[in-house]
C-alpha atoms as a PDB file:
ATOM      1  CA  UNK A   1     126.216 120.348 106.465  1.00  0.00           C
ATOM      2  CA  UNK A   2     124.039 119.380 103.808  1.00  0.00           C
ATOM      3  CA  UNK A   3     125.563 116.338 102.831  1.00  0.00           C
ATOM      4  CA  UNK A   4     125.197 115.387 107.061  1.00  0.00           C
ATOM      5  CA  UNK A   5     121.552 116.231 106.472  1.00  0.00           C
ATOM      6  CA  UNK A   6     121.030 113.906 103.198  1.00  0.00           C
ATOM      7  CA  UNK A   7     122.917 111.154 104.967  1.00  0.00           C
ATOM      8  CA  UNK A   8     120.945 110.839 108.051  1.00  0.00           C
ATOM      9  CA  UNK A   9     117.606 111.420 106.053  1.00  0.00           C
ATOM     10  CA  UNK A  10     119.033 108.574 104.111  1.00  0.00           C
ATOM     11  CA  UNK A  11     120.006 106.640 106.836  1.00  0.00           C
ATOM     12  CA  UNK A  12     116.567 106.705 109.034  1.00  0.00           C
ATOM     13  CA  UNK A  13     114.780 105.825 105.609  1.00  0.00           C
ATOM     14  CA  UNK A  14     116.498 102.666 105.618  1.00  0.00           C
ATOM     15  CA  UNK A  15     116.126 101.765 108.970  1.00  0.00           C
ATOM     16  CA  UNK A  16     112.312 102.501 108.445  1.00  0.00           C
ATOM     17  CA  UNK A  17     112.336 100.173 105.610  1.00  0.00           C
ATOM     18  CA  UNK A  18     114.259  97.315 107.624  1.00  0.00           C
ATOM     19  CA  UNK A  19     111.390  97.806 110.742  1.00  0.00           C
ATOM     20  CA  UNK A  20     108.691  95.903 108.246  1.00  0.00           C
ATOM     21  CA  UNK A  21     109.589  92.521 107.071  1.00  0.00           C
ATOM     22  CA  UNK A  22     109.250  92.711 103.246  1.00  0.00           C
ATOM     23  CA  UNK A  23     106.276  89.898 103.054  1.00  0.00           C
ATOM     24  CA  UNK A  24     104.778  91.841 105.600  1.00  0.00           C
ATOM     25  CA  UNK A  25     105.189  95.475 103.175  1.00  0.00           C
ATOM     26  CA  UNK A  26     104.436  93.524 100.537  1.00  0.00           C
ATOM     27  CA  UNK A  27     101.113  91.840 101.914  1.00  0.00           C
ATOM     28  CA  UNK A  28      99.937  95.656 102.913  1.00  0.00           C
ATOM     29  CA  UNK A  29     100.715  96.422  99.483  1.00  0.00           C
ATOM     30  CA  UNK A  30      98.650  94.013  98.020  1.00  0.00           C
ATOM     31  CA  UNK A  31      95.907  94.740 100.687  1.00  0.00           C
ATOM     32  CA  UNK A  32      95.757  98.278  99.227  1.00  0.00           C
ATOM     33  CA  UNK A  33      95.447  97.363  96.059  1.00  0.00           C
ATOM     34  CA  UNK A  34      92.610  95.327  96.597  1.00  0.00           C
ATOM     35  CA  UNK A  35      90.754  97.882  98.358  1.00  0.00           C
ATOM     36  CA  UNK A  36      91.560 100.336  95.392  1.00  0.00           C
ATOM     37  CA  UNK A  37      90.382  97.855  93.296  1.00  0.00           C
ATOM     38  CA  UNK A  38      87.139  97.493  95.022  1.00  0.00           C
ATOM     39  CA  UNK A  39      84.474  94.939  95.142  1.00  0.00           C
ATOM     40  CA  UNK A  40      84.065  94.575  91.246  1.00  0.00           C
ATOM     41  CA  UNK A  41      87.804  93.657  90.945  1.00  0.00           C
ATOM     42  CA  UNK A  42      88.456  89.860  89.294  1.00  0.00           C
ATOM     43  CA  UNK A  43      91.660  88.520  88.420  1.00  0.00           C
ATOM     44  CA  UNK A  44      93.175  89.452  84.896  1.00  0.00           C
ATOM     45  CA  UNK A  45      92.973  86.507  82.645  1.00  0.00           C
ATOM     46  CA  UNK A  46      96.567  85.549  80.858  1.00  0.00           C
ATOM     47  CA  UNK A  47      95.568  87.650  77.594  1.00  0.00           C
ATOM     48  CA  UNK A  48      94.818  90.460  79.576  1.00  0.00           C
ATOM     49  CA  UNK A  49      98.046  90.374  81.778  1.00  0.00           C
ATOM     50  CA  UNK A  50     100.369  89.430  78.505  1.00  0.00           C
ATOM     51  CA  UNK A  51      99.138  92.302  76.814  1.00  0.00           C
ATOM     52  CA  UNK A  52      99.797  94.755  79.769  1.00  0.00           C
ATOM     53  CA  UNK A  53     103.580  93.646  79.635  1.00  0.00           C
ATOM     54  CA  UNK A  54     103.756  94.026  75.818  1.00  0.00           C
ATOM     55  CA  UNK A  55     102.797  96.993  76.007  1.00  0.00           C
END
């Protein structure tokens, strides 16, 4: 019974995922982020970014 349970969770997880094209998840995404970010946000310049990934 469990296993049933698991599988259908799993199951109408994916078919939530499928309802919103991924540009369109990944334009909300990036909408949040920008609103986290707030109005004092500006772009990372190529140091800044390069040292995020080293690290």
């Amino acid at each position: 019974m469990t296993e049933a349970i698991i599988t259908a969770l799993e199951n109408e997880l994916k078919r939530e995922r499928e309802a919103i094209s991924l540009p369109d998840r990944l334009a909300r995404l990036a909408e949040k982020a920008r609103r986290l970010a707030g109005p004092e946000c500006r772009d990372g310049r190529k140091d800044e970014i390069d040292e995020i990934w080293i690290q």
